[in-house]
Protein backbone atom coordinates (compact mmCIF):
# COMPACT_ATOMS: atom_id res chain seq x y z
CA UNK A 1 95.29 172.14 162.48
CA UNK A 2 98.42 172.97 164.07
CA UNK A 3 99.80 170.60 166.97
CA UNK A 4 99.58 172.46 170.06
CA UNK A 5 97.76 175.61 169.23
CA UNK A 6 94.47 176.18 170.80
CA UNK A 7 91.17 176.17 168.68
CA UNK A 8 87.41 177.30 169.45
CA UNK A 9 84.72 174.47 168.50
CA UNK A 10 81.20 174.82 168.13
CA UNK A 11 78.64 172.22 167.00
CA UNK A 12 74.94 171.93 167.20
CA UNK A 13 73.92 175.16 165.04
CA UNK A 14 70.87 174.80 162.63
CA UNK A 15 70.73 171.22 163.90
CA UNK A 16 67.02 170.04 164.56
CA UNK A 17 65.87 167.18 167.29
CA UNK A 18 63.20 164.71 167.06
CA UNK A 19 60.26 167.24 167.81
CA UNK A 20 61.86 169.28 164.90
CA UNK A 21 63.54 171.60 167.48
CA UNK A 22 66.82 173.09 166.94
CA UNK A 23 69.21 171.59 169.44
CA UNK A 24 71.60 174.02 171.64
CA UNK A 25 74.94 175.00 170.16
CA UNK A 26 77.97 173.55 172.02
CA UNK A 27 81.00 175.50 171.71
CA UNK A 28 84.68 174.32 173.63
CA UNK A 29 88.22 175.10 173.58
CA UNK A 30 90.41 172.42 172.32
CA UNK A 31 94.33 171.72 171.69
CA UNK A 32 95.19 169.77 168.74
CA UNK A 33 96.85 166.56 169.88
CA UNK A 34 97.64 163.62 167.38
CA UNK A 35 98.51 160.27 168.29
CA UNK A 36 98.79 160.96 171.53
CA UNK A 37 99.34 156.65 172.02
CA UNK A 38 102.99 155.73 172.06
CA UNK A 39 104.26 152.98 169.73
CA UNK A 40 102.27 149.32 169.89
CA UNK A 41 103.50 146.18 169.28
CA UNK A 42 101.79 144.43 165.91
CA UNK A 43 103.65 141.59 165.89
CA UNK A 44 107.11 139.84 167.86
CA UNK A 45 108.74 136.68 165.92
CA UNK A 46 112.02 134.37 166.88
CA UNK A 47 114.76 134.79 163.91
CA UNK A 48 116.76 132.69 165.62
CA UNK A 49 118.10 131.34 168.98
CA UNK A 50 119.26 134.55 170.41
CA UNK A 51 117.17 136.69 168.59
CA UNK A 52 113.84 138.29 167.46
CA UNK A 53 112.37 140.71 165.70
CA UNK A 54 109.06 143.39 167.11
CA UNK A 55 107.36 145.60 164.60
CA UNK A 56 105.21 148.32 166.22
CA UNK A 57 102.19 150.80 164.10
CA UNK A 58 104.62 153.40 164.07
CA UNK A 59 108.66 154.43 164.53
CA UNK A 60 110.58 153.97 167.37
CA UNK A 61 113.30 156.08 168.76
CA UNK A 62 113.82 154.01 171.95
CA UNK A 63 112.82 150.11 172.84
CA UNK A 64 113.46 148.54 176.22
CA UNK A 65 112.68 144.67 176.27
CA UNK A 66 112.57 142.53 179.68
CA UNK A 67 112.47 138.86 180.62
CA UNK A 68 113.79 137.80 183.83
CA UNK A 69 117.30 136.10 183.25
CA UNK A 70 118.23 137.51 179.84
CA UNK A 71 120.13 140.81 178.52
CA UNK A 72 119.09 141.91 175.49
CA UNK A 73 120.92 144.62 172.90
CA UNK A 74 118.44 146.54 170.69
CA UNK A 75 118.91 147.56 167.17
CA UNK A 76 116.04 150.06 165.43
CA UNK A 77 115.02 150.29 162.16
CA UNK A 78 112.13 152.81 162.18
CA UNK A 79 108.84 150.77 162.79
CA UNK A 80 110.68 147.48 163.54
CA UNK A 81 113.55 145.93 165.69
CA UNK A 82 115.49 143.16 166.29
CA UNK A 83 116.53 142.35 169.63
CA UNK A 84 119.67 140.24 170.55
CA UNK A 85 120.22 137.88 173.61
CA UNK A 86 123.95 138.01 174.70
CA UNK A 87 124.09 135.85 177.61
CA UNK A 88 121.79 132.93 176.49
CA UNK A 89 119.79 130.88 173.75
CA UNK A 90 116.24 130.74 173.48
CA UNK A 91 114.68 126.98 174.00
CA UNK A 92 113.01 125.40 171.42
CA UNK A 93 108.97 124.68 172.24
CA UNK A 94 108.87 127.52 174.74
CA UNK A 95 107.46 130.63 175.32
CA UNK A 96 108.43 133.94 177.24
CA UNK A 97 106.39 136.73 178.59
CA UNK A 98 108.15 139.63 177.17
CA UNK A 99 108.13 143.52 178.94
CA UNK A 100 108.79 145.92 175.84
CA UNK A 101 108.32 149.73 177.00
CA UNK A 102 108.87 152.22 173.28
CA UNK A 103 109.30 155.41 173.11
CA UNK A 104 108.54 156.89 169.37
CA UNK A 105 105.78 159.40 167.62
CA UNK A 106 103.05 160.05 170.01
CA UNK A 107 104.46 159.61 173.54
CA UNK A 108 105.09 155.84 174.99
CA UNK A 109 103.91 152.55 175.53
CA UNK A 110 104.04 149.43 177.84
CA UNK A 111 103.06 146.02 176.97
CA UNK A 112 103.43 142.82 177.70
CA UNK A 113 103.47 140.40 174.54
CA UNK A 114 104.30 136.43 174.54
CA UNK A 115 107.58 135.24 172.03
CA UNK A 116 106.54 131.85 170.96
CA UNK A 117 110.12 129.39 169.78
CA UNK A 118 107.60 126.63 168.42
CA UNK A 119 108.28 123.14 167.58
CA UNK A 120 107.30 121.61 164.50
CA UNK A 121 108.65 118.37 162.57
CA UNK A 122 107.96 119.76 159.26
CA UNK A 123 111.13 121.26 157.10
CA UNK A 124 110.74 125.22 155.92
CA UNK A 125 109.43 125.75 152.87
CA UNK A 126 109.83 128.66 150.10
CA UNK A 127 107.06 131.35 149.39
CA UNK A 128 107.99 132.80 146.45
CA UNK A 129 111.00 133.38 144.27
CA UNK A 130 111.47 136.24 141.89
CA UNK A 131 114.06 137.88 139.96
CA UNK A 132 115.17 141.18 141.22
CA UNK A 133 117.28 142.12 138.71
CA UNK A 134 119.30 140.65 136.33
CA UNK A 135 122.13 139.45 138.81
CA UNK A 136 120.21 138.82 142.13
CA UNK A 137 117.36 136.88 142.74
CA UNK A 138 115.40 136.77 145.89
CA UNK A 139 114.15 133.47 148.20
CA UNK A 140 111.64 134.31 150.88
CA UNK A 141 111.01 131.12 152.98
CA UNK A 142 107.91 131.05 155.26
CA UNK A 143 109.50 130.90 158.46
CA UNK A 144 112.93 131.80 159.96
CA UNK A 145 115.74 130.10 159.13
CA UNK A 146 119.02 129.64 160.19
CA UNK A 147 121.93 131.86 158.62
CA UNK A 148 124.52 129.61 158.23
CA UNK A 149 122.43 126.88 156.01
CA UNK A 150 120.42 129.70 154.42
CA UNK A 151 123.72 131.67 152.90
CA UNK A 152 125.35 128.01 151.53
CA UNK A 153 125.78 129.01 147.77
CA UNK A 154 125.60 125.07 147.43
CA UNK A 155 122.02 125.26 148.20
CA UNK A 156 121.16 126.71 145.50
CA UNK A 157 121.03 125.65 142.29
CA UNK A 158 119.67 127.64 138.46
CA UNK A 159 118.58 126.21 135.41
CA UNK A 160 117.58 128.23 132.29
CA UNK A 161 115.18 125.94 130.82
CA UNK A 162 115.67 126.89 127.42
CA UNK A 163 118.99 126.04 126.87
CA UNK A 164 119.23 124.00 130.18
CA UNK A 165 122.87 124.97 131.44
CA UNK A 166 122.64 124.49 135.36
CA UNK A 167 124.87 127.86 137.85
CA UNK A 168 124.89 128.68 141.51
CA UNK A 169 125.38 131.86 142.62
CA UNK A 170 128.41 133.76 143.68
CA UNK A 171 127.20 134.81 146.72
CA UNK A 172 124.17 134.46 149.05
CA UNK A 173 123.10 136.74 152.08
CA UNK A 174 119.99 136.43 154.48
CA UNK A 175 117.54 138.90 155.30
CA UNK A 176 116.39 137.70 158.88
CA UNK A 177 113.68 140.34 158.77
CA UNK A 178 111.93 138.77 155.72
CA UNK A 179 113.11 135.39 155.96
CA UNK A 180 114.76 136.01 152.47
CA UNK A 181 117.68 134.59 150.98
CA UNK A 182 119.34 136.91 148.58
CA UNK A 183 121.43 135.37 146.22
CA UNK A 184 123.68 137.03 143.37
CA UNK A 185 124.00 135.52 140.45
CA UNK A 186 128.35 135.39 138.94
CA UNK A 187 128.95 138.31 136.70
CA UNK A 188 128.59 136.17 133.02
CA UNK A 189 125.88 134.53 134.38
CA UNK A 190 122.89 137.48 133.60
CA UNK A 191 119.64 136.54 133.52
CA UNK A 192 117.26 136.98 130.81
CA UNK A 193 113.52 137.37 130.24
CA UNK A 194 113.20 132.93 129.79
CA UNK A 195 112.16 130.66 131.98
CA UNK A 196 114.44 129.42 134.82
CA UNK A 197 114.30 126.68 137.55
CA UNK A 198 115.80 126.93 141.25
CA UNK A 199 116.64 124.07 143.14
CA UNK A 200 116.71 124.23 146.87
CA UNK A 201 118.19 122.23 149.63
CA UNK A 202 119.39 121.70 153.06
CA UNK A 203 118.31 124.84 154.56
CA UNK A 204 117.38 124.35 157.92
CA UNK A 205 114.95 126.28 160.16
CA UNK A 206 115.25 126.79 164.19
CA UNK A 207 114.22 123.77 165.37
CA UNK A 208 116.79 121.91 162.57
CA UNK A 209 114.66 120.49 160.52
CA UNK A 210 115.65 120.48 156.91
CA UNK A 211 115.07 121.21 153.36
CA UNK A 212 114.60 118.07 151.38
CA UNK A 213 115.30 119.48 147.37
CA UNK A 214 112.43 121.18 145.99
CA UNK A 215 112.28 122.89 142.69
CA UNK A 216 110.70 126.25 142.19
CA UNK A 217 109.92 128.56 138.68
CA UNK A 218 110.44 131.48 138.11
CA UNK A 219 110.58 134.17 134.66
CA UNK A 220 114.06 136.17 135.02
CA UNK A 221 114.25 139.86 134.06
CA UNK A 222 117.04 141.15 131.34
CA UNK A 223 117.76 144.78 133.26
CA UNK A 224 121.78 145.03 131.37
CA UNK A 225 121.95 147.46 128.59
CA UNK A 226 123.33 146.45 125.54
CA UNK A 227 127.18 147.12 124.68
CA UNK A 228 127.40 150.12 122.20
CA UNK A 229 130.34 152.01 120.77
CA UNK A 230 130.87 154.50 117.84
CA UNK A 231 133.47 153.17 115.91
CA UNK A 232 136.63 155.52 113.95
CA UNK A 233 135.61 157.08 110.82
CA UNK A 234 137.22 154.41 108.58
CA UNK A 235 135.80 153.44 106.30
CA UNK A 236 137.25 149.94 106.34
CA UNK A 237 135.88 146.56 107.86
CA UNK A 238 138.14 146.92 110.78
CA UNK A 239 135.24 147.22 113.21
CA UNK A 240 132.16 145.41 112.88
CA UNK A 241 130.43 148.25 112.82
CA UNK A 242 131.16 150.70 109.87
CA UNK A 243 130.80 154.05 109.34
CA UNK A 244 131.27 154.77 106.36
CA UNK A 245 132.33 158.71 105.02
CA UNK A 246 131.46 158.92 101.48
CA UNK A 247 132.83 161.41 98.57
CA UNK A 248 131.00 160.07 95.22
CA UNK A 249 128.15 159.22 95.80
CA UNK A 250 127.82 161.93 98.89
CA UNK A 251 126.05 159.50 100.73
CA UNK A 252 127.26 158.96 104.20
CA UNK A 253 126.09 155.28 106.60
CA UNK A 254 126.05 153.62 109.22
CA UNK A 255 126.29 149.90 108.66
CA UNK A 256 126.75 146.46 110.64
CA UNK A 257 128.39 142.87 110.53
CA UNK A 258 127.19 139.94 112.16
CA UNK A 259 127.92 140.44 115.74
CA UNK A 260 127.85 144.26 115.95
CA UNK A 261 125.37 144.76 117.92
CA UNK A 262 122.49 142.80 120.48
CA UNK A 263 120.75 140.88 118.61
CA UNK A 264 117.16 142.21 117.60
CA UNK A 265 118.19 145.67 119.46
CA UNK A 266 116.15 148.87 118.42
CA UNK A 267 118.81 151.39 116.90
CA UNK A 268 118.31 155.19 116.64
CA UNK A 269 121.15 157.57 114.94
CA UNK A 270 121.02 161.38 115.44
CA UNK A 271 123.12 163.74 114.10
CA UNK A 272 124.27 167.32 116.29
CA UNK A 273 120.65 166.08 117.72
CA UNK A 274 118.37 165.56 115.13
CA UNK A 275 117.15 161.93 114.80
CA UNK A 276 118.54 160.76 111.33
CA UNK A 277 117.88 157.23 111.16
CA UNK A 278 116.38 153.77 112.50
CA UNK A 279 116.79 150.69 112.50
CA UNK A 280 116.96 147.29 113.96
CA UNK A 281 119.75 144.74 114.24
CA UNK A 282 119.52 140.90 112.86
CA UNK A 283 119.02 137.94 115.16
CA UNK A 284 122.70 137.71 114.20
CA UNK A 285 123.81 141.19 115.92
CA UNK A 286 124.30 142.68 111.73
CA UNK A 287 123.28 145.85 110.95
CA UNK A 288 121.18 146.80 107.62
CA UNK A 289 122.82 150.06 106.08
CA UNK A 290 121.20 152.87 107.83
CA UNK A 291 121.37 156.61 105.30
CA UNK A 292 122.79 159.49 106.97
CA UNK A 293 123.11 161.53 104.56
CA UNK A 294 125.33 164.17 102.82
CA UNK A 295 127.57 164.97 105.82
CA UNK A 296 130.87 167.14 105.86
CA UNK A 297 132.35 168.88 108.28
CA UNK A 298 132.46 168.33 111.93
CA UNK A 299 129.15 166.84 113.47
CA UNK A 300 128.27 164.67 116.54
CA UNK A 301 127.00 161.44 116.01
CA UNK A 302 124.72 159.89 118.61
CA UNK A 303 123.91 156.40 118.74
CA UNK A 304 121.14 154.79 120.77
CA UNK A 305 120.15 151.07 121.33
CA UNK A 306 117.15 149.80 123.32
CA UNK A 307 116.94 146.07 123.78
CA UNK A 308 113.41 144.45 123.83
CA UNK A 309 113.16 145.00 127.72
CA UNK A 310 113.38 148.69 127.36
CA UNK A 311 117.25 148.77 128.68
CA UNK A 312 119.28 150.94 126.77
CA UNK A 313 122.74 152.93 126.27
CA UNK A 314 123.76 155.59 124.33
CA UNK A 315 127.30 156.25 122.56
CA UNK A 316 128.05 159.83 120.78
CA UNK A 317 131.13 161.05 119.08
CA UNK A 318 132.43 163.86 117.14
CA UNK A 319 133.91 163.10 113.91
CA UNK A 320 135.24 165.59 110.66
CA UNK A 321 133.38 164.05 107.34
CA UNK A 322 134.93 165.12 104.36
């Protein structure tokens, strides 16, 4: 159906009643309407002491919130919204009878919903933590919590527990939408697919109370290809990895010294295209000779690595073999 445009229903035909009668046929003119409710509220939480967030069953395109006393500023993001107080603080253990009129897909809405600051003397606690990628890993506590404690890189703490060197990360920002801390990890400080503990402390939620240290688990996630480069044609050990142009016998390779490459990385060579060779590096980066073949002449070299979680890079050169 098209929205607006007139249609012709019937119903009824070759329908039979009790007494095994057909029924009458009902026929009416309709106009296809959809969602013709505005915007409802599903839920309204604090964030902090000025602020709050609504998220309605649909998007908005315009939110006006009342409470006798307060101005608010609104900022949308499509289904939710956080509203700002500008000329006072919420109070802690109180509640406020909220007016919050929407305007968004399928007309408008008025409602009047309750925004609960509650006071509790427990300390916030952490849901889950997982890696995001290699450099950032995410904190989602299970209530809000304030800004200033949850973005202290101090806070924070990382372990790898297999070789047990201890980091805190470079930078830390809050989400006060999701109640997640988002903290990224110092450039040399990647994160692999081990195991990894994250200590956490001192962040504080609304009502102040406070984090005693807690330690969480989590796996990390390796998502930075490895380094790869096509050396000069050579033919020395100036690079640790060699290729090598041959005359007698007309054998041309590719070859490795410790440190080459990733360790344990997948390696593929093709030549003008054509896959020539594989291979895989040592758990010391070397590199077993890989055959090429009888080359001369100019052809491109293309040389893949894929690490064992499935990150890779590619390098290609031209080069003249004799």
């Amino acid at each position: 159906m098209i929205r607006g445009q007139d249609y012709l229903v019937s119903a009824g035909r070759g329908i039979l009643d009790m007494n095994n009668e057909p029924i009458g046929t009902f026929t009416d003119r309709i106009t296809a309407e959809f969602d013709r409710y505005g915007p409802r509220v599903i839920k309204i939480e604090p964030l902090d002491r000025r602020s709050f967030t609504i998220t309605f069953d649909k998007p908005v395109y315009r939110l006006e919130v009342e409470l006798s006393g307060f101005e608010f500023e609104v900022e949308l993001h499509g289904r939710g919204a956080i509203v700002e107080s500008v000329n006072r603080s919420f109070a802690t253990g109180q509640s406020y009878r909220l007016r919050i009129w929407a305007e968004g897909e399928g007309g408008t809405s008025s409602e009047t919903q309750t925004l609960k600051f509650t006071s509790s003397g427990a300390p916030p606690q952490v849901e889950e933590v997982r890696a995001a990628t290699s450099h950032l890993v995410l904190v989602e506590f299970d209530r809000p919590v304030e800004k200033s404690s949850a973005t202290r890189v101090e806070n924070y703490r990382f372990t790898n527990r297999d070789t047990e060197e201890s980091f805190y990360p470079s930078r830390v920002e809050y989400d006060p939408v999701t109640f997640t801390a988002k903290l990224t990890l110092p450039a040399n400080k990647a994160l692999t697919d081990t195991r990894y503990l994250l200590q956490v402390r001192r962040v504080e939620d609304l009502a102040g109370n406070s984090m005693d240290e807690e330690t969480y688990r989590f796996i990390g996630v390796d998502t930075v290809p490895p380094l790869v480069y096509l050396p000069p044609l050579t033919n020395n050990k100036s690079y640790l990895l060699v290729l090598v142009d041959e005359v007698s016998p007309e054998t041309d390779y590719l070859y490795g010294e410790p440190g080459a490459l990733e360790r344990n990385v997948y390696v593929k060579v093709s030549i003008d295209g054509e896959l020539a060779a594989v291979g895989q590096a040592g758990s010391d980066g070397s590199l077993e000779k890989l055959v090429l073949g009888d080359l001369s002449g100019s052809h491109t070299v293309t040389l893949k690595l894929i690490d064992g979680a499935g990150n890779y890079a590619i390098s290609t050169r031209t080069y003249n073999f004799r």
